[in-house]
Protein backbone atom coordinates (compact mmCIF):
# COMPACT_ATOMS: atom_id res chain seq x y z
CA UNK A 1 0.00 0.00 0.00
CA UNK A 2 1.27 3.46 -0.79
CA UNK A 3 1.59 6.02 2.26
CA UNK A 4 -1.06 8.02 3.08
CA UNK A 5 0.90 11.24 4.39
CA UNK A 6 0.58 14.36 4.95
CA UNK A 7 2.87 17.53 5.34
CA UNK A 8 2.93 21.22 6.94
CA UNK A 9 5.49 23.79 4.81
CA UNK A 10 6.38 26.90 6.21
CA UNK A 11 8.81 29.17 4.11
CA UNK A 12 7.18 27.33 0.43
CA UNK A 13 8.29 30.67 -1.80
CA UNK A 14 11.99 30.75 -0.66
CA UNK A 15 14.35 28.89 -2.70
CA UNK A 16 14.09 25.75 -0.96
CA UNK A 17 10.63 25.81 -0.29
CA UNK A 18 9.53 26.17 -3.39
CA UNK A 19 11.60 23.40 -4.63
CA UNK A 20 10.39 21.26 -1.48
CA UNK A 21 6.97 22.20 -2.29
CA UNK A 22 6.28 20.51 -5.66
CA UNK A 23 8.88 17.42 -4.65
CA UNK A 24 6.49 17.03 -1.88
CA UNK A 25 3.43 17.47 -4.17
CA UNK A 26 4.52 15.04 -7.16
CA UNK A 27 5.26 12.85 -4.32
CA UNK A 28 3.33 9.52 -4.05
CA UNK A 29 3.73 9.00 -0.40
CA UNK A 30 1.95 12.01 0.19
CA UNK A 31 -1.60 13.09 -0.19
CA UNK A 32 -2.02 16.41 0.95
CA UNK A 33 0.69 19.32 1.50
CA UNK A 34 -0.24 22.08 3.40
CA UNK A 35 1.55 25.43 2.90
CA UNK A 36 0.70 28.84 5.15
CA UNK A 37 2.57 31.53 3.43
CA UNK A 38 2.38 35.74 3.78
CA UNK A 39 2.20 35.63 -0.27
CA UNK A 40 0.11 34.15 -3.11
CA UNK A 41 2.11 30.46 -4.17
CA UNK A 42 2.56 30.62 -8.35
CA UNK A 43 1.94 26.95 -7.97
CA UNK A 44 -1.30 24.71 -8.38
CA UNK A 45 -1.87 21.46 -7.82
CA UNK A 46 -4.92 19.02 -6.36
CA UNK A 47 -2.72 18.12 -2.95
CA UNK A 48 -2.09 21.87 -2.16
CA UNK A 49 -3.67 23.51 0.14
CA UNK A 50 -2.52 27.43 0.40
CA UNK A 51 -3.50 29.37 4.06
CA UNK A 52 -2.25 33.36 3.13
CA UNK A 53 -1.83 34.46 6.69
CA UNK A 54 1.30 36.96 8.34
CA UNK A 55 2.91 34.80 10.61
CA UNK A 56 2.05 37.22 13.60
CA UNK A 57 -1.71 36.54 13.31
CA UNK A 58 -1.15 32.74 12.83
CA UNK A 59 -3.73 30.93 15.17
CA UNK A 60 -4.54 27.60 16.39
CA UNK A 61 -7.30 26.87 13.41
CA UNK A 62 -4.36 27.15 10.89
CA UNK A 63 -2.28 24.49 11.70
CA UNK A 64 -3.69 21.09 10.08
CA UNK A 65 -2.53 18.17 11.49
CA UNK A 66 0.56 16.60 9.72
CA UNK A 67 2.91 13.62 9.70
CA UNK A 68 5.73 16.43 9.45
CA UNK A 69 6.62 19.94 9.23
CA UNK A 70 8.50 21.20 6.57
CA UNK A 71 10.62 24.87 8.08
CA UNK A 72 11.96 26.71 5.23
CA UNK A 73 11.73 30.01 6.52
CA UNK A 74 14.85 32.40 6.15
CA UNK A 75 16.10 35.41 5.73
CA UNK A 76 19.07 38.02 5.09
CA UNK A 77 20.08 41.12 7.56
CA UNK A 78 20.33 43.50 3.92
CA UNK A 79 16.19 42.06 3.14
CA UNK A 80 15.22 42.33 6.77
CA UNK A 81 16.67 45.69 7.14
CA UNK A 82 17.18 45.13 10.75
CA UNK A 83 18.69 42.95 13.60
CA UNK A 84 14.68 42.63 15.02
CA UNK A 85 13.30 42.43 11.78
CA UNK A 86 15.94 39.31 11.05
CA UNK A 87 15.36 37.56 14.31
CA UNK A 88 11.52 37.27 13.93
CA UNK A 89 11.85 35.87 10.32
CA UNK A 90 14.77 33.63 11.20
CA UNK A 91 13.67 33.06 14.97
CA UNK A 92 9.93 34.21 15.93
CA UNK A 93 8.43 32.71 13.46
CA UNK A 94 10.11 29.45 13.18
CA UNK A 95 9.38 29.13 17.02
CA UNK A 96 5.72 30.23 16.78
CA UNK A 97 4.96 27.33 14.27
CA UNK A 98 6.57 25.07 16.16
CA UNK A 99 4.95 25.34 19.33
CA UNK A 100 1.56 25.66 17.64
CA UNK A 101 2.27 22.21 15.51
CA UNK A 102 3.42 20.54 18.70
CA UNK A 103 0.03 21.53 20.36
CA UNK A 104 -1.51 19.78 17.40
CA UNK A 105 -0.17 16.78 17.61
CA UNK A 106 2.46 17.15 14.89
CA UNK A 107 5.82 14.39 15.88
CA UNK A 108 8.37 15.56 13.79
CA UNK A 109 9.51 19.10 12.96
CA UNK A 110 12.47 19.45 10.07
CA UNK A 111 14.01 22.84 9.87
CA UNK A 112 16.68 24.74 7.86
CA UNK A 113 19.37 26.13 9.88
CA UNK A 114 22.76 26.89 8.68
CA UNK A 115 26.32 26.02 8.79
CA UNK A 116 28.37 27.01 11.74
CA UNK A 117 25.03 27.51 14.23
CA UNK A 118 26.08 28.43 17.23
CA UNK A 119 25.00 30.62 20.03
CA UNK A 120 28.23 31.82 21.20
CA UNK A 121 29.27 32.27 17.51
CA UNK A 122 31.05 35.66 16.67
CA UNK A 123 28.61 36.29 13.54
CA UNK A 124 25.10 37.43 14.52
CA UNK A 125 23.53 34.98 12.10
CA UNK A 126 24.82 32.04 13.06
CA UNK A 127 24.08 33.24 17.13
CA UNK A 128 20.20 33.33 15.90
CA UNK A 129 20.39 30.15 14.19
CA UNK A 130 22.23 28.56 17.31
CA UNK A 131 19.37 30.33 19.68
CA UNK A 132 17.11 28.89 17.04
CA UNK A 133 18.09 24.80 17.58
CA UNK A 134 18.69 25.38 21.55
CA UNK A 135 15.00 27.03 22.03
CA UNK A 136 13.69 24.18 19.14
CA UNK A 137 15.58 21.07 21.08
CA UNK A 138 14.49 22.21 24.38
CA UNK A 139 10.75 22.20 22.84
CA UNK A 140 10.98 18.35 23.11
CA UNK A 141 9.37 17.07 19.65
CA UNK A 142 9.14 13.38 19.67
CA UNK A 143 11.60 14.22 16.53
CA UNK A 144 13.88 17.24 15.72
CA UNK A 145 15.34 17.22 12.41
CA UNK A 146 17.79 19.84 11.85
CA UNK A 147 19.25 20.76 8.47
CA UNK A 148 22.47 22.60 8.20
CA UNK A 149 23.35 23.32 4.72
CA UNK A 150 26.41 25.73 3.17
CA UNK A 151 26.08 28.04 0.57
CA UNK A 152 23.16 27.00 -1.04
CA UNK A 153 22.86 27.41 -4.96
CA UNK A 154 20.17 28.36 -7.46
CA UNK A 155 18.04 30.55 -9.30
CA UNK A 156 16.55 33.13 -6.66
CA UNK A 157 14.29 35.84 -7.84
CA UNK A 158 16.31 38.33 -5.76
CA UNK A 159 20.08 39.21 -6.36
CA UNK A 160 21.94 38.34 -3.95
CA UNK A 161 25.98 39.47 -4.55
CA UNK A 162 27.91 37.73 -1.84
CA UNK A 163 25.88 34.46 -2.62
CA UNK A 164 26.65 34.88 -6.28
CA UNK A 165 30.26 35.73 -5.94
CA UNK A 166 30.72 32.72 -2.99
CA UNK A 167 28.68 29.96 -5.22
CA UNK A 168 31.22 31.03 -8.32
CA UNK A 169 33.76 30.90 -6.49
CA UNK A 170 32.80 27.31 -4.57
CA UNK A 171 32.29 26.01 -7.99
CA UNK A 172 35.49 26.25 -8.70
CA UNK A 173 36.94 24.31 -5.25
CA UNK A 174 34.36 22.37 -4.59
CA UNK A 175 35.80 19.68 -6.72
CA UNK A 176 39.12 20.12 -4.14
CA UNK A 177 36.74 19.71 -0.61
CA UNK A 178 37.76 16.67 0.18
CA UNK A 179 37.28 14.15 3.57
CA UNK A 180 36.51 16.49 6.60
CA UNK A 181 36.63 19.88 4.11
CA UNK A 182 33.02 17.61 2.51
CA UNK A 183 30.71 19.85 4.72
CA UNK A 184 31.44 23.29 3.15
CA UNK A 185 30.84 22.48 -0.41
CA UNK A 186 28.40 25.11 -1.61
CA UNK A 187 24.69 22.64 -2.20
CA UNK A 188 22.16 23.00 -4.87
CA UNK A 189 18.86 24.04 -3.20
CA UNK A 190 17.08 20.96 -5.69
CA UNK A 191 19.40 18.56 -3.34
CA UNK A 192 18.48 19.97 0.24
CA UNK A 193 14.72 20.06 -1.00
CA UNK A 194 14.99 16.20 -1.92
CA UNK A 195 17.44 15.86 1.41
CA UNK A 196 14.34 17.26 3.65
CA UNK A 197 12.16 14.69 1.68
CA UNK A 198 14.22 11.74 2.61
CA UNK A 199 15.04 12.73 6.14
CA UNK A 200 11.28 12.20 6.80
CA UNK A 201 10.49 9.39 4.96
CA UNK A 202 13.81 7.29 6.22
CA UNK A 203 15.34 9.24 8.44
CA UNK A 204 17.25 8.84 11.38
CA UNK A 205 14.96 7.76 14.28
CA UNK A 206 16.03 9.60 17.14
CA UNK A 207 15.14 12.66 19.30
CA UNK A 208 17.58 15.30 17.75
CA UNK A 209 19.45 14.50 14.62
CA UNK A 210 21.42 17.58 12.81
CA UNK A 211 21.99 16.70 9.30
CA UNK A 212 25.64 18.64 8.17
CA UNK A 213 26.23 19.58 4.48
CA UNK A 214 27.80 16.83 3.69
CA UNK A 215 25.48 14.50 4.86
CA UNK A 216 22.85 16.28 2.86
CA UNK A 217 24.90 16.21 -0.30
CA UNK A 218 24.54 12.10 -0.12
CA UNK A 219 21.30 11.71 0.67
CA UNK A 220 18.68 10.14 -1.84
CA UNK A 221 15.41 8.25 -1.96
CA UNK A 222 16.05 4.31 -1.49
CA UNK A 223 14.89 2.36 -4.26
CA UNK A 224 12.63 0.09 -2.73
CA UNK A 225 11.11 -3.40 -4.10
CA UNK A 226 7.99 -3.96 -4.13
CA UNK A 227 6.24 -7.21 -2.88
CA UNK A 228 3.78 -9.18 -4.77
CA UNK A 229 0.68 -7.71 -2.61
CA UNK A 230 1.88 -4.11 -3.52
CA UNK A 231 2.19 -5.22 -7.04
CA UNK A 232 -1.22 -6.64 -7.15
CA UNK A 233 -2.89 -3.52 -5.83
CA UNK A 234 -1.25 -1.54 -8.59
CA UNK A 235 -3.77 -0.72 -11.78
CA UNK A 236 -2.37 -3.70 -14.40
CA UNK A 237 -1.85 -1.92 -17.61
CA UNK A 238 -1.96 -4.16 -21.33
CA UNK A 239 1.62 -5.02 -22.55
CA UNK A 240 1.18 -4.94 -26.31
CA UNK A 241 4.90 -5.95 -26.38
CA UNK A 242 4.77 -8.98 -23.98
CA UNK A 243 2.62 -10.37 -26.96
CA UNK A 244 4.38 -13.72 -28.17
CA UNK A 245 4.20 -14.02 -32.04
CA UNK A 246 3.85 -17.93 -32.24
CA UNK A 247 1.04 -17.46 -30.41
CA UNK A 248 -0.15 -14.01 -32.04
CA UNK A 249 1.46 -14.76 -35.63
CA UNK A 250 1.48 -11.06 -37.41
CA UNK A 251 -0.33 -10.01 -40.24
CA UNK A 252 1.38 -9.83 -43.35
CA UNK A 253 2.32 -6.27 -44.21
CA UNK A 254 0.61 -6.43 -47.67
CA UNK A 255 -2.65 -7.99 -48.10
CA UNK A 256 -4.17 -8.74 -52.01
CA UNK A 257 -7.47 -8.94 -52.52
CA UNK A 258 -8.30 -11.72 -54.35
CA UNK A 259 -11.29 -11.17 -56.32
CA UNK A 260 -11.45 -15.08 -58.50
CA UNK A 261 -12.76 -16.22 -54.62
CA UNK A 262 -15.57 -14.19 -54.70
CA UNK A 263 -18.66 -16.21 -56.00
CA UNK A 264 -20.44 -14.27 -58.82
CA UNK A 265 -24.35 -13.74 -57.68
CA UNK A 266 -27.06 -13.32 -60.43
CA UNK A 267 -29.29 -9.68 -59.98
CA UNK A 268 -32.42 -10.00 -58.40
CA UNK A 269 -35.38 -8.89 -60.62
């Protein structure tokens, strides 16, 4: 039988999100993907369901219940415009989902954090991101996923020039990032998308797992056999090329009509 899941995304027009979004939605283990967003989602499809909602009204009635939660949300101190600004984007918010999906019932809570996280950090961003996986461990989800990728790479629909100039540059090493040097090769955003997807279908089974860059670069969906009871639920389509020819002998490519067999019949009156 195929899984009957469902999913919570926060953070579904970012780069990651987005890219999350329609893995999550062309997914057959899940049935419905939920997305609350501040924006209107250029993306349709029959699973989605799109709440439009700033994340400081967020209430109770907006979380649906889900097998997971999906945190994409991020931002940058030049977009934010301020420290506070940055902190309830990168910090707030992520916190205020969480404790609303825990109240709902929700076991397992995947979120984006960064390299280098680290509340005594020297850089301000990676404090907030460290403040972010203390206050998010001490929550106590039956399971914490957390997701610390490098530079990540792709199209954005902002410009961004110290990510452009870094993921040139890291193009250019990344081939040289070898053994423990693994974790800061810049990652596609496609690749921690898919990552997030496998970490909650076969994850690691524990309490807190953080997931380094590295470790994100190698993961990918398990192919997995199916047994002859899945098989047999699955719609059995017609094989036209199974067909054996001794016992379905093809038809000659020409065909004559042979008029001399056809028996002359005298008009009627």
């Amino acid at each position: 039988m195929k899984a009957m899941r469902s999913a919570l995304v926060v953070g579904a027009t970012g780069l990651v999100g987005s890219k999350l979004l329609k893995l999550l939605c062309d997914s057959e283990e899940y049935v419905a993907v939920n997305v609350i967003s501040r924006r209107p989602i250029d993306y349709f499809h029959p699973k989605l369901v799109v709440t439009l909602r700033e994340f400081d009204q967020i209430a109770d009635s907006d979380i649906e219940f889900a097998h997971e939660v999906f945190c994409c949300l991020g931002t940058t101190m030049k977009k934010a415009g301020s420290k506070e600004q940055f902190e309830k984007v990168d910090f707030e918010y992520p916190m205020t989902i969480a404790a609303l999906a825990k109240n709902r019932g929700i076991g397992h809570f995947i979120v984006i954090s960064a390299m280098g996280a680290n509340e005594k950090a020297l850089a301000y961003y990676s404090r907030v991101k460290g403040k972010l996986e203390t206050a998010l461990t001490n929550m106590d989800f039956p399971q914490l996923s957390i997701v610390r990728p490098s530079l990540i790479t792709g199209e954005r629909g902002e410009f961004r020039f110290g990510e452009a100039f870094g993921a040139k540059a890291l193009k250019v090493v990344n081939p040289l990032l070898v053994g423990p040097l693994k974790k800061v090769r810049s990652i596609p955003a496609q690749q921690i998308a898919l990552a997030m997807k496998v970490i909650a279908l076969h994850g690691k089974k524990q309490k807190v797992t953080i997931y380094k860059s590295d470790e994100l670069l190698a993961l990918k969906m398990p192919i997995v056999e199916k047994n002859e009871e899945q098989l047999a639920n699955q719609e059995v389509l017609f094989n036209w090329d199974k067909l054996k020819e001794e016992e379905f002998p093809p038809v000659d490519d020409e065909v004559v009509f042979d008029r001399s067999k056809i028996k002359e019949v005298e008009p009627r009156d």
